[in-house]
Protein backbone atom coordinates (compact mmCIF):
# COMPACT_ATOMS: atom_id res chain seq x y z
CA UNK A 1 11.93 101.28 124.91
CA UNK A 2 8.90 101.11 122.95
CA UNK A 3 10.08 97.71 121.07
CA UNK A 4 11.12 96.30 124.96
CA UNK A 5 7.19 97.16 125.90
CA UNK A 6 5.68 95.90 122.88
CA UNK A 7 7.34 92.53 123.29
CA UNK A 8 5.97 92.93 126.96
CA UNK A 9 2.31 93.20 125.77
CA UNK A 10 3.09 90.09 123.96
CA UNK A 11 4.69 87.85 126.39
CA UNK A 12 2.06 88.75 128.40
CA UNK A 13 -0.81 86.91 126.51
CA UNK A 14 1.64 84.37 125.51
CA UNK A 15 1.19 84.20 129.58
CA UNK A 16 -2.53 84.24 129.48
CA UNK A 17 -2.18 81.00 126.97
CA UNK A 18 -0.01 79.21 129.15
CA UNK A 19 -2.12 79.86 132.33
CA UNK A 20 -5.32 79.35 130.58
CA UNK A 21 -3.52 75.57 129.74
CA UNK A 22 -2.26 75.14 133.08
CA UNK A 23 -5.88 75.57 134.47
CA UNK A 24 -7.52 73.51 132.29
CA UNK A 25 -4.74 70.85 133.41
CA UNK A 26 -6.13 71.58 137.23
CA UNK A 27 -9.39 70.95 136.33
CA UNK A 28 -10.29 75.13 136.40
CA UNK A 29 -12.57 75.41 133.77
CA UNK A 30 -14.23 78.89 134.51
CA UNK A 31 -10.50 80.31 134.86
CA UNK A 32 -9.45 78.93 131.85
CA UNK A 33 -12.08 79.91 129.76
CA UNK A 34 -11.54 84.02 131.10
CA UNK A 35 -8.07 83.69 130.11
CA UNK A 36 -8.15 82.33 126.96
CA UNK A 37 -10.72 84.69 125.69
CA UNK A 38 -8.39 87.35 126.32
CA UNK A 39 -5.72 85.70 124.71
CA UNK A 40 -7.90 84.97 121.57
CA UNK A 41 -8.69 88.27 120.87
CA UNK A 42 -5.58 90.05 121.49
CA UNK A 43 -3.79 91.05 118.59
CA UNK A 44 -0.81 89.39 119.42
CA UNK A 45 -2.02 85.53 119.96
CA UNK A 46 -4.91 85.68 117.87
CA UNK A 47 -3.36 84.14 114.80
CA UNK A 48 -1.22 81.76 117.35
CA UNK A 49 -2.26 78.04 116.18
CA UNK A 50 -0.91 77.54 120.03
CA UNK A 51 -3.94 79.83 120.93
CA UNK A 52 -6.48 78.27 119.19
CA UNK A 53 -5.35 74.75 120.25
CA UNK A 54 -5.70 75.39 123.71
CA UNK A 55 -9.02 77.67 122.84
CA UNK A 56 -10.78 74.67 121.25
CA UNK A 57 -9.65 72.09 124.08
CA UNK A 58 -11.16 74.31 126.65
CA UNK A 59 -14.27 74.80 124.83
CA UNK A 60 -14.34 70.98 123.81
CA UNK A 61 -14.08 70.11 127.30
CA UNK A 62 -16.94 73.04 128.05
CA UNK A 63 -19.05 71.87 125.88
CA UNK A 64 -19.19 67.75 127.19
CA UNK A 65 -19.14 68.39 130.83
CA UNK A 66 -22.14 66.82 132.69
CA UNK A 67 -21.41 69.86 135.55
CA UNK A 68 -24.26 72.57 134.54
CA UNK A 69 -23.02 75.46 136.25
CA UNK A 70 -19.52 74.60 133.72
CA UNK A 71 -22.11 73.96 130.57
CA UNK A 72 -24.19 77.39 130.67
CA UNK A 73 -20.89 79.04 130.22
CA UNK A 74 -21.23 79.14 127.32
CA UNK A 75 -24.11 76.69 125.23
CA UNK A 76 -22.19 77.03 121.97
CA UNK A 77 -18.82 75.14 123.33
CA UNK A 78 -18.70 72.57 120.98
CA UNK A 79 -19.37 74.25 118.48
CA UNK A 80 -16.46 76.93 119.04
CA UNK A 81 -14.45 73.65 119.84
CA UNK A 82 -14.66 71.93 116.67
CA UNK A 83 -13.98 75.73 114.72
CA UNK A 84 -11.13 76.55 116.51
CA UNK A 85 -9.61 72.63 115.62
């Protein structure tokens, strides 16, 4: 039971990848950005090059929007962008 659980915890930010890629598809920046900072510091997808691929196109795309209400999210975008690459 605690292996089936365990695997649970990790599926589940596997999820948080995939719907932190699936927003930034849709245009969803601000969701996008919430879920894959929960996915990049969870244990489980941290190390994930998956993770960190997904982390530094959100961030990339962050970081060159024109939109300043996107922008002030976070000033140091591109800079996480091009580290997580």
């Amino acid at each position: 039971m605690l292996l089936f659980s365990i695997s649970l915890i990790g599926n589940a930010q596997n999820g948080k990848r995939n719907a932190a890629k699936t927003a930034l598809d849709g245009g969803k920046l601000v969701k996008a950005k919430e879920l894959i900072d929960i996915a990049i510091a969870h244990e489980k997808t941290k190390e994930d090059a998956k993770t960190w691929l997904v982390y530094g196109q959100i961030y990339s795309q962050i970081g060159a929007t024109k939109d300043e209400a996107i922008s002030s999210l976070d000033p140091d975008a591109l800079d996480k962008a091009l580290e997580a690459f």
